[in-house]
Protein backbone atom coordinates (compact mmCIF):
# COMPACT_ATOMS: atom_id res chain seq x y z
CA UNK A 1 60.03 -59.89 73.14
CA UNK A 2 61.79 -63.17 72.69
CA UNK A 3 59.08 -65.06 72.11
CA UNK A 4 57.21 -62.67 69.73
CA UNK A 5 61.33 -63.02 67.72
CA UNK A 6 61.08 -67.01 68.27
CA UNK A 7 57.75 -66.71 66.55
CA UNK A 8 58.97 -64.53 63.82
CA UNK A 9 61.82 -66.30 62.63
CA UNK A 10 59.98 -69.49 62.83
CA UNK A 11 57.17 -68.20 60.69
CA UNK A 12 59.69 -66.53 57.94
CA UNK A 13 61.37 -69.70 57.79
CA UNK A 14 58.45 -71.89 56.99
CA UNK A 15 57.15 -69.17 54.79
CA UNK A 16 60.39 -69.02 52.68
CA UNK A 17 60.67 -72.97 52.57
CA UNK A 18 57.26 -72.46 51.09
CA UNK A 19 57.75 -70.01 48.15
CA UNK A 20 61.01 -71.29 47.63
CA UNK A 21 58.95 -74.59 46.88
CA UNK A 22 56.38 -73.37 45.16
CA UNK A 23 59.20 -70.95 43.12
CA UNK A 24 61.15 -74.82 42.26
CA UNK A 25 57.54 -76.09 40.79
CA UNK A 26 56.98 -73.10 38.81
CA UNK A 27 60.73 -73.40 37.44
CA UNK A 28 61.24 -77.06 36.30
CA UNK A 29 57.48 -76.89 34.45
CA UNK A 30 57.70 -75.72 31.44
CA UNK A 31 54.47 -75.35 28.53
CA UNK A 32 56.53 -77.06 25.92
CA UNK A 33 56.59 -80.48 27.38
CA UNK A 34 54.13 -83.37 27.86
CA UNK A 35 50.49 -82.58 28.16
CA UNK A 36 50.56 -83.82 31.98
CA UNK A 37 53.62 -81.62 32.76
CA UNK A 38 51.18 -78.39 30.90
CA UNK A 39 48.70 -79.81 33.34
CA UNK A 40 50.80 -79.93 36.25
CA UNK A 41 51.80 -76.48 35.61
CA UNK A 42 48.39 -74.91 34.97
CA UNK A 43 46.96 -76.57 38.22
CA UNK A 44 50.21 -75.20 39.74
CA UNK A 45 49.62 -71.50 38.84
CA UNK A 46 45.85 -71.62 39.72
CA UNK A 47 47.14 -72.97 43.31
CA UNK A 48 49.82 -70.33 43.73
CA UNK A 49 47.59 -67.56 42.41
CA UNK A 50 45.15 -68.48 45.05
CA UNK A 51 47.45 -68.46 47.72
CA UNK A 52 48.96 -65.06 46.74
CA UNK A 53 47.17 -62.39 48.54
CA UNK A 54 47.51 -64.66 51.36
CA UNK A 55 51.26 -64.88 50.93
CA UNK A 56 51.88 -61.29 50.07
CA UNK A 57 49.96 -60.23 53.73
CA UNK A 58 52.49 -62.86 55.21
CA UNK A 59 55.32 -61.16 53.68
CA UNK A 60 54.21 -57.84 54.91
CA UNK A 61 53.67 -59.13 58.35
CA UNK A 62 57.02 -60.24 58.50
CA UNK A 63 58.58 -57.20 57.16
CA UNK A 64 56.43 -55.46 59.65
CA UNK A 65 57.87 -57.96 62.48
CA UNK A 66 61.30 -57.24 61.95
CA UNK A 67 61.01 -53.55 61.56
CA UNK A 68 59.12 -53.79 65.40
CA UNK A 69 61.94 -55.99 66.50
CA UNK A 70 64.98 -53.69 65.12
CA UNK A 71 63.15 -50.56 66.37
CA UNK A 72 63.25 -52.24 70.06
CA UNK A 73 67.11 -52.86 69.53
CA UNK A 74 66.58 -56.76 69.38
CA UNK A 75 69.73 -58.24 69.28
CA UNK A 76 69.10 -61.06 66.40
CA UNK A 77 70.95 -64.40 67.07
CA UNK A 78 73.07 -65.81 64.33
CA UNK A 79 70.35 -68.34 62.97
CA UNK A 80 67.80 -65.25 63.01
CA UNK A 81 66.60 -64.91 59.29
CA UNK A 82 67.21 -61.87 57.42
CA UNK A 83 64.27 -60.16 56.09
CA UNK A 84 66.44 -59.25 53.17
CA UNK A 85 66.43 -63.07 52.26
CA UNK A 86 63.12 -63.59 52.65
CA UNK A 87 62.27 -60.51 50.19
CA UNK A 88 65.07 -61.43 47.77
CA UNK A 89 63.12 -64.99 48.06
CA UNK A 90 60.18 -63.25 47.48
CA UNK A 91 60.61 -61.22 44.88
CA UNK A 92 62.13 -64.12 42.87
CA UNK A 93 59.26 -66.16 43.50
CA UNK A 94 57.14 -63.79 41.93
CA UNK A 95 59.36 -62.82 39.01
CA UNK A 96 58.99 -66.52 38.16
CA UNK A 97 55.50 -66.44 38.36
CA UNK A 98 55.09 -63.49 36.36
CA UNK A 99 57.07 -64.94 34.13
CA UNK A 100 54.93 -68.33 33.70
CA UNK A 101 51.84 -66.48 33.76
CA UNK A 102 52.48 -64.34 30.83
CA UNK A 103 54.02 -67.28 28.89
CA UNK A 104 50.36 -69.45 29.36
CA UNK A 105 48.17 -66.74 28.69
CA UNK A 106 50.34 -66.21 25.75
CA UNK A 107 50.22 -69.62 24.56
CA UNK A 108 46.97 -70.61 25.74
CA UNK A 109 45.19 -71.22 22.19
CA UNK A 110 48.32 -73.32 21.05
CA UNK A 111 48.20 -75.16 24.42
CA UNK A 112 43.99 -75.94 23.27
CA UNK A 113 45.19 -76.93 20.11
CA UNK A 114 47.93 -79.48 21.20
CA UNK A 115 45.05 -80.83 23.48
CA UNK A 116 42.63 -80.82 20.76
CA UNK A 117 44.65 -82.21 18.41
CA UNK A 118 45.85 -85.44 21.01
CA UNK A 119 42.56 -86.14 22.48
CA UNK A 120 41.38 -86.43 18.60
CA UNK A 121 43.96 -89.00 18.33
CA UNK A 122 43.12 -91.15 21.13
CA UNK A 123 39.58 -90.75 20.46
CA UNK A 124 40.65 -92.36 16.79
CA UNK A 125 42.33 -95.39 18.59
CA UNK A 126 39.70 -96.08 21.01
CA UNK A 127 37.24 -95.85 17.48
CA UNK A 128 39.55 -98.19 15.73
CA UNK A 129 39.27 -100.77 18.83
CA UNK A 130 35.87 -100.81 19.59
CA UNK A 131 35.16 -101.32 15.83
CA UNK A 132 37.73 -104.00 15.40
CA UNK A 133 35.62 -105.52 18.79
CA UNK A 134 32.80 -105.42 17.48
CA UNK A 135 32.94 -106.68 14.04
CA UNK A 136 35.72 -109.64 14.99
CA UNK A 137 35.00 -110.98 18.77
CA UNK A 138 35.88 -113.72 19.92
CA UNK A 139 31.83 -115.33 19.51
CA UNK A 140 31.94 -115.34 15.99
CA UNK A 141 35.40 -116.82 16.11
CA UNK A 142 34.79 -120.42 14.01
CA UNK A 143 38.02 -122.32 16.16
CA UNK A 144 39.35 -121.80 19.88
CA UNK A 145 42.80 -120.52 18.00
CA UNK A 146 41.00 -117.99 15.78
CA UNK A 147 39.31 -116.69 18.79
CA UNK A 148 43.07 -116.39 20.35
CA UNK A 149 44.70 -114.40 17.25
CA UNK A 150 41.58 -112.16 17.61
CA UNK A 151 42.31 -111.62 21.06
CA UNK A 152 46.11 -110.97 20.34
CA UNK A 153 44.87 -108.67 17.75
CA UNK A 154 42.55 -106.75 20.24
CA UNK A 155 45.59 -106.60 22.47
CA UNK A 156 47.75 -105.18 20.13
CA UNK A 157 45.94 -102.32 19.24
CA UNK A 158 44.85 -101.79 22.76
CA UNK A 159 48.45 -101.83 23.81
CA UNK A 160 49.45 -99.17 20.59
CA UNK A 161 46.62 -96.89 21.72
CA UNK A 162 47.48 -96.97 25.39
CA UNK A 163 51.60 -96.37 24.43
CA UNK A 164 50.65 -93.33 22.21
CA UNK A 165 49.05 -92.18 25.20
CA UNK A 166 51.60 -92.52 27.75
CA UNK A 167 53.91 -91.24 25.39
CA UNK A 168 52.21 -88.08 24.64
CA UNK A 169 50.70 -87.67 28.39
């Protein structure tokens, strides 16, 4: 009987770290900022999603695990987690997920849009480079300085292009 406790407890305790993880991820990603954090979350929400059946059997294991152990008058050390924590961590977990589930399917056509609308943008700069390139390289450059202030050119817009992106990524 101990050992099938020891097991218990050690098992609800990685399982709460767990959602309690995965329930911080969901909570500081939000759809309104940067396209990487939209990213982020939408790669996060696939993962949990697939993980959920999986978690939910866990949950009822361990529900079923303590119910065995109280039954048997078990006498639960101190550190022994309460299943009432683990469901109040639970439930949580997936109030937050609802929660970010039903905001991205909500705002999944703005969310295209926003993407659209950027990668449009960068597709302009890189456009506006590879033209400037090719019209003004360095080979048709008639002095070794020209050939420099066409390279500082190049490098300007290169490095306007790539802060736009970081910016907005």
């Amino acid at each position: 009987m101990n050992q099938f406790a020891l097991q218990t407890n050690e098992g609800m305790k990685q399982f709460s770290k767990n959602i309690s993880e995965a329930r911080s991820v969901l909570e500081k990603n939000a759809l309104e900022n940067a396209s990487s954090d939209i990213v982020e979350l939408i790669t996060e929400l696939s993962q949990v999603k697939k993980n959920l059946d999986n978690w939910q059997a866990n949950m009822d294991k361990y529900k079923s695990s303590h119910g065995i152990l109280a039954k048997q008058k078990y006498k639960f050390p101190n550190d022994f987690l309460k299943i009432d924590k683990v469901e109040k961590e639970w439930n949580s977990f997936k109030q937050i997920l609802k929660q970010k589930s039903d905001a991205m399917e909500e705002q999944i056509p703005g969310i295209k849009a926003r993407i659209t609308a950027e990668e449009s943008i960068i597709n302009e700069s890189i456009q506006k480079l590879e033209a400037f390139w090719a019209e003004k390289k360095p080979e048709t450059a008639d002095t070794p300085r020209a050939a420099l202030d066409i390279l500082d050119e190049a490098k300007k817009i290169y490095r306007r292009s790539k802060r736009f992106i970081f910016e907005k990524l």
